[in-house]
C-alpha atoms as a PDB file:
ATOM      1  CA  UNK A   1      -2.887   6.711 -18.425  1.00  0.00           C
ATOM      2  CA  UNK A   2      -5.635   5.821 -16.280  1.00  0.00           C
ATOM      3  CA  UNK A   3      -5.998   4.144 -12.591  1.00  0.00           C
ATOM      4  CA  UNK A   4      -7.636   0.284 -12.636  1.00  0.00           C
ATOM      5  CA  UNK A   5      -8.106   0.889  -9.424  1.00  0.00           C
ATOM      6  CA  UNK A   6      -7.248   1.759  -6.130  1.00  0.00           C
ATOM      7  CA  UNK A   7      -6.658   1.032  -3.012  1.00  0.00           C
ATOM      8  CA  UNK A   8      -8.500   2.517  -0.170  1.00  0.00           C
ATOM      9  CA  UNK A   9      -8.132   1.442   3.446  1.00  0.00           C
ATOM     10  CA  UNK A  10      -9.492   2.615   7.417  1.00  0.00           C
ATOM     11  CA  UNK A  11      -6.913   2.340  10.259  1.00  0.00           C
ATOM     12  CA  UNK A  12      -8.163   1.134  13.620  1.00  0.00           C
ATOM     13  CA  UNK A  13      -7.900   4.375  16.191  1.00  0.00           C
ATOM     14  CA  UNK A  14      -4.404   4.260  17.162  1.00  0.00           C
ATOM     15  CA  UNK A  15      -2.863   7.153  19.718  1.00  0.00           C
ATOM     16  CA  UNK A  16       0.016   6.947  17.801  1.00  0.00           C
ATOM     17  CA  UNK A  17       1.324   6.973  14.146  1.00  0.00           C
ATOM     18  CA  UNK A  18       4.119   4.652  14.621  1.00  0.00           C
ATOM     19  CA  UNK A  19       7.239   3.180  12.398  1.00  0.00           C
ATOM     20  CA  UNK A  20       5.397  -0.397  11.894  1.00  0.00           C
ATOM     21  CA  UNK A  21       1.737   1.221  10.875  1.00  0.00           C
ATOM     22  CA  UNK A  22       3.441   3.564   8.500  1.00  0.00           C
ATOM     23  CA  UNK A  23       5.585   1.113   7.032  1.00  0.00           C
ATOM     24  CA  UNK A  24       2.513  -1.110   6.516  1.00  0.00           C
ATOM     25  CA  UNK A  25       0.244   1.966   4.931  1.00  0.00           C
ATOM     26  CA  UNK A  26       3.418   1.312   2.338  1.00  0.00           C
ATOM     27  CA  UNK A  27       2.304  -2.223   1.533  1.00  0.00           C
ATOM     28  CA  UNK A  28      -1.220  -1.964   1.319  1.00  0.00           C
ATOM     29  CA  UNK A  29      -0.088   0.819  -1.191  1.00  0.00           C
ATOM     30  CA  UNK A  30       1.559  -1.600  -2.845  1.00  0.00           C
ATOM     31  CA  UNK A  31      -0.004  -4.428  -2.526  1.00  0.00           C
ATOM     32  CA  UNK A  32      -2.441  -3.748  -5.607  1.00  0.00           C
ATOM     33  CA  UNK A  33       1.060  -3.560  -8.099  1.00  0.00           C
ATOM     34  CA  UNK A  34       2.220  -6.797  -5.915  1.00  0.00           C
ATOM     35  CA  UNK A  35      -1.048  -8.211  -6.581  1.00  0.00           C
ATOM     36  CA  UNK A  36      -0.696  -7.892 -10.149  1.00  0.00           C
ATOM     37  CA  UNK A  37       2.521  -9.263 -10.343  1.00  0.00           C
ATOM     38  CA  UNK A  38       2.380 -12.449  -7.807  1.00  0.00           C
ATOM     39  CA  UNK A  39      -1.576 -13.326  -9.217  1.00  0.00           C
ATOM     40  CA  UNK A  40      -0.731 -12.629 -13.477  1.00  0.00           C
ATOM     41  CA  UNK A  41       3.559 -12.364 -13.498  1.00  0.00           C
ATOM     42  CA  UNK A  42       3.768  -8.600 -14.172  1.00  0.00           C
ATOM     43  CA  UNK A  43       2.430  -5.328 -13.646  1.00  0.00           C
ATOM     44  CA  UNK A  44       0.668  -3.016 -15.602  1.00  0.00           C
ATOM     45  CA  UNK A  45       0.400   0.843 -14.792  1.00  0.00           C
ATOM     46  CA  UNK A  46      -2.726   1.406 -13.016  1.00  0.00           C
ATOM     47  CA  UNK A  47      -1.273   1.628  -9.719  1.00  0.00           C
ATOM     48  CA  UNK A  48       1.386   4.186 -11.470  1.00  0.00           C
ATOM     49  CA  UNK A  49       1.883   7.058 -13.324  1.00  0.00           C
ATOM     50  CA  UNK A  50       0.127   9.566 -11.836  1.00  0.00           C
ATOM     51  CA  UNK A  51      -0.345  12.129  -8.569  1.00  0.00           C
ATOM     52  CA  UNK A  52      -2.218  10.245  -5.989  1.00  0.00           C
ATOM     53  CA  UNK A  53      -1.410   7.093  -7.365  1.00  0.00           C
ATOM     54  CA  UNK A  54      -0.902   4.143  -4.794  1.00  0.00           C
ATOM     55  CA  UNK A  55       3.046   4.198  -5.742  1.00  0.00           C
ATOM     56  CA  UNK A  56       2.613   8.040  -5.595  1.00  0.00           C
ATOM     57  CA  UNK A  57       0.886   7.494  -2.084  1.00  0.00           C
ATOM     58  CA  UNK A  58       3.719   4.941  -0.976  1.00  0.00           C
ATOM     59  CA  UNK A  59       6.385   6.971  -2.070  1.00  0.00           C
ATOM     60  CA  UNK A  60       5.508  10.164  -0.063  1.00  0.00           C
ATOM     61  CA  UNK A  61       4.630   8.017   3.297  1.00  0.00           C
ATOM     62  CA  UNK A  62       8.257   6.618   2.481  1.00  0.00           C
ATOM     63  CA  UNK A  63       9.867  10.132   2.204  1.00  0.00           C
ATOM     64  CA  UNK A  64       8.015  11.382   5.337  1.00  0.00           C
ATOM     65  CA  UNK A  65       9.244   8.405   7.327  1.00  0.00           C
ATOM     66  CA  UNK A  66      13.050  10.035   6.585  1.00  0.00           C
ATOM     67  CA  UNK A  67      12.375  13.441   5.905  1.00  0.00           C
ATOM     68  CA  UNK A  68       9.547  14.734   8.690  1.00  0.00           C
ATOM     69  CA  UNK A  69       9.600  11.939  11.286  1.00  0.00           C
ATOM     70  CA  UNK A  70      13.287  11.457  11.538  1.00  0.00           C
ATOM     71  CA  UNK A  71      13.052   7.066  11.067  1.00  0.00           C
ATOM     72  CA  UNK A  72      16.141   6.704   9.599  1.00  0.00           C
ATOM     73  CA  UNK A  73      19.212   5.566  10.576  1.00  0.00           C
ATOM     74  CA  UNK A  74      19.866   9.008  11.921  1.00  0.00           C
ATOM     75  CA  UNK A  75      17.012  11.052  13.249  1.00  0.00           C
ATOM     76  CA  UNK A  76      16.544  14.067  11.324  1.00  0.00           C
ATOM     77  CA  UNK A  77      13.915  16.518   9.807  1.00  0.00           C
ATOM     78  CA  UNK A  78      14.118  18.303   6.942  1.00  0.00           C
ATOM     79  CA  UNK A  79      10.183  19.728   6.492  1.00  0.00           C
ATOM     80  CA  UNK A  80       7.040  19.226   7.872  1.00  0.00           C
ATOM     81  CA  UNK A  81       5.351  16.044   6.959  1.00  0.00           C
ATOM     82  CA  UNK A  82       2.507  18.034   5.234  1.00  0.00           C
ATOM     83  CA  UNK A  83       5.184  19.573   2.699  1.00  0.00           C
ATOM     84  CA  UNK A  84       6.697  16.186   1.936  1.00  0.00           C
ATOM     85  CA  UNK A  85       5.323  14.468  -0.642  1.00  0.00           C
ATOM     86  CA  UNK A  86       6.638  11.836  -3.636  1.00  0.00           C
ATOM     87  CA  UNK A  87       7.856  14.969  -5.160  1.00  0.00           C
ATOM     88  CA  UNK A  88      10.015  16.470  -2.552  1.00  0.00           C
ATOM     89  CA  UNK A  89      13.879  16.868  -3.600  1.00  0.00           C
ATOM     90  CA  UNK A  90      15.743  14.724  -0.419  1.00  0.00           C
ATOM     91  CA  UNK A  91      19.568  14.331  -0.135  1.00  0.00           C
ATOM     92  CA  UNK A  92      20.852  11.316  -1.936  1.00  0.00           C
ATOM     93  CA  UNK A  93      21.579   9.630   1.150  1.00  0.00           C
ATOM     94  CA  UNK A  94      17.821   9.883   2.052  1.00  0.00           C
ATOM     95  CA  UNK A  95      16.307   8.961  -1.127  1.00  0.00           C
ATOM     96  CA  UNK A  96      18.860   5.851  -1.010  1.00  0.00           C
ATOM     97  CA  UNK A  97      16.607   5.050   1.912  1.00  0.00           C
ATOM     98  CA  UNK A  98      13.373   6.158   0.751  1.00  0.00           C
ATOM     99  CA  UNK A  99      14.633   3.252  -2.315  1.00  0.00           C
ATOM    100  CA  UNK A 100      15.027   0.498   1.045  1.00  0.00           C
ATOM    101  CA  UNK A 101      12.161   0.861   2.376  1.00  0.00           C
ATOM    102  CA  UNK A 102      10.256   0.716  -0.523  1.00  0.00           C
ATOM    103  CA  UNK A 103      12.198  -2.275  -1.552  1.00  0.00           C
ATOM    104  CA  UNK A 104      11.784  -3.868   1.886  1.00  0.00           C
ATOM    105  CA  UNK A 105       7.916  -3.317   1.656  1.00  0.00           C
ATOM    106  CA  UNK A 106       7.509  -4.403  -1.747  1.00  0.00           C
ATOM    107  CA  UNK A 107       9.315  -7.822  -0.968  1.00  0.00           C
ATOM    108  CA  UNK A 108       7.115  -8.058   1.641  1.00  0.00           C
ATOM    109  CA  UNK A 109       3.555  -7.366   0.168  1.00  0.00           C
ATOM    110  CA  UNK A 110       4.965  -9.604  -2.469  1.00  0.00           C
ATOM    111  CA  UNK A 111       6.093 -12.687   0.024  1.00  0.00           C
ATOM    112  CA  UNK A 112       2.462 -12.120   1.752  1.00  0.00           C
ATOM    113  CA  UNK A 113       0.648 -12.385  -1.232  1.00  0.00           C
ATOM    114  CA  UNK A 114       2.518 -15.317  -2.295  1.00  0.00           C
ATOM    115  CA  UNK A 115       1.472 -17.328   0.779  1.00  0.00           C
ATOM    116  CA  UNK A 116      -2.202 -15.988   0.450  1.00  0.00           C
ATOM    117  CA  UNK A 117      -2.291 -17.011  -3.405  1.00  0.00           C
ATOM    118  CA  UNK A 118      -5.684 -19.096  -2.862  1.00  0.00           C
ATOM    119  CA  UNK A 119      -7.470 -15.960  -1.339  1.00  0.00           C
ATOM    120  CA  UNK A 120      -5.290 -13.557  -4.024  1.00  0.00           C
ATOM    121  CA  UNK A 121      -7.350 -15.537  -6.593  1.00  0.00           C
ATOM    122  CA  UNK A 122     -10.480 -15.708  -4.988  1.00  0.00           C
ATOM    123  CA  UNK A 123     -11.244 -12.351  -4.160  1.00  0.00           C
ATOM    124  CA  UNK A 124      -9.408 -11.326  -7.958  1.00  0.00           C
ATOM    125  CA  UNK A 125     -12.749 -13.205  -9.242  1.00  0.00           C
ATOM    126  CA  UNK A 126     -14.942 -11.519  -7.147  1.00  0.00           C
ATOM    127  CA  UNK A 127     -13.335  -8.107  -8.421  1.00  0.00           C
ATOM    128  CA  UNK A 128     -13.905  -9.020 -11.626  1.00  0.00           C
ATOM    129  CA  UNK A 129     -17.015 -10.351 -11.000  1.00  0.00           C
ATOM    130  CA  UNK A 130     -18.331  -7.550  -9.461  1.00  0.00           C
ATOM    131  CA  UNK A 131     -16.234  -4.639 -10.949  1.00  0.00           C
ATOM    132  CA  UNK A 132     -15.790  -3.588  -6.817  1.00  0.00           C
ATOM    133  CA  UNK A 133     -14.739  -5.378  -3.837  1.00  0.00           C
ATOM    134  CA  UNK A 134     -15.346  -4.544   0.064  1.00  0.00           C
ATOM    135  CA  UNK A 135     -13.845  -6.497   2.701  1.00  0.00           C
ATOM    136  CA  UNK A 136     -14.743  -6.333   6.247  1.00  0.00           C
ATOM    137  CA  UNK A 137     -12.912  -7.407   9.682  1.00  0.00           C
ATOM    138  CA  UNK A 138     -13.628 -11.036   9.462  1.00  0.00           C
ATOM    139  CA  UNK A 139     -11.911 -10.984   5.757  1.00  0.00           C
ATOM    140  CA  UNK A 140      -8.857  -8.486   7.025  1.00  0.00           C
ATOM    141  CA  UNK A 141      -8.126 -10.082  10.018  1.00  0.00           C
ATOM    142  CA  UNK A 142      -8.167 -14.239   9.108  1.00  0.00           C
ATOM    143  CA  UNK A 143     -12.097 -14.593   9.210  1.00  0.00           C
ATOM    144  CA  UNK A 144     -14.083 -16.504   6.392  1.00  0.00           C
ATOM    145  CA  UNK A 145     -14.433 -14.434   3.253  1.00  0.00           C
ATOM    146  CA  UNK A 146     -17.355 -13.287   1.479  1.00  0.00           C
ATOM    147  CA  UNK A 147     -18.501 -12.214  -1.616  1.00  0.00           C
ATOM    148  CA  UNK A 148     -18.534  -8.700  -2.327  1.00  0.00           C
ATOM    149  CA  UNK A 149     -22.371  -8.650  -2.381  1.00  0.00           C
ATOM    150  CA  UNK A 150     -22.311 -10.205   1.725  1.00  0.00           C
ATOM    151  CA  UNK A 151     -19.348  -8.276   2.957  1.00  0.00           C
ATOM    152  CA  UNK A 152     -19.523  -5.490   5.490  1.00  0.00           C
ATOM    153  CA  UNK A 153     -18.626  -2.058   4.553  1.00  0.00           C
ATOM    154  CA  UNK A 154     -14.784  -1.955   5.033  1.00  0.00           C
ATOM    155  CA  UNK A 155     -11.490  -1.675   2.807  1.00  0.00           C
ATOM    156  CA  UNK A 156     -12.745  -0.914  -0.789  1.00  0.00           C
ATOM    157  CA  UNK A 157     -10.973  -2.354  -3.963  1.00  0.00           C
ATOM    158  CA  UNK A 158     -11.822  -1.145  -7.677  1.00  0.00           C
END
């Protein structure tokens, strides 16, 4: 199996790693498997089946958020967040909600996407256009987009 791509993003400095920036490293992970799904009506395997995958990647942010940073209903640590991984055995209970929050992110990286179909397609063509896409901070944050070969150097798709 091989990756169609992946995504790669840059967080703005932030003094803290907080419940709300780790659940949204989730959906950008995601968002490439939403992508597929909302833009064509199902998903294929790139974004799967392999270590460092963007599901792989979403999964382990997912278990630290229970496991090492104690975000769950009840706070608790089991290992340090550099041991905990997609692969790392939790209790039931936690992998129950490892299994929310990727279902909570996933409905909503689907649910954005679906209101941003228009730009979904648009920058799709450019992808395929261009066999790469880069957006900068006026495409992230609301601005006008460009093509590929006009945008800043920023969040990297392909």
């Amino acid at each position: 199996v091989q990756s169609a791509g992946q995504v790669e993003y840059r967080i703005k400095d932030s003094m803290l790693t907080t419940e709300h920036l780790l659940r949204a490293q989730i959906r950008m992970a995601l968002a490439g498997m939403a992508a597929e799904e909302v833009g064509l009506g199902s998903r294929s395997t790139g974004g799967s089946a392999f270590a460092g995958s963007d599901l792989d990647v979403a999964t382990g942010i997912a278990k630290r958020v229970l496991g090492s940073f104690g975000m769950g209903e009840i706070p608790r640590f089991y290992a340090a967040a550099d041991r905990v991984g997609s692969e790392f055995w939790l209790p039931p209970a936690l992998s129950q909600g490892v299994d929310r929050i990727l279902r909570s992110e996933w409905e909503n990286a689907k649910e954005t996407l679906r209101k941003e179909r228009s730009l979904l397609v648009r920058l799709a063509a450019d992808l395929v256009a261009a066999g790469h896409l880069s957006l900068g901070p006026n495409d992230v944050d609301g601005g006008p987009h460009q093509s590929p070969s006009k945008s800043a150097e920023g969040n990297t798709l392909g």
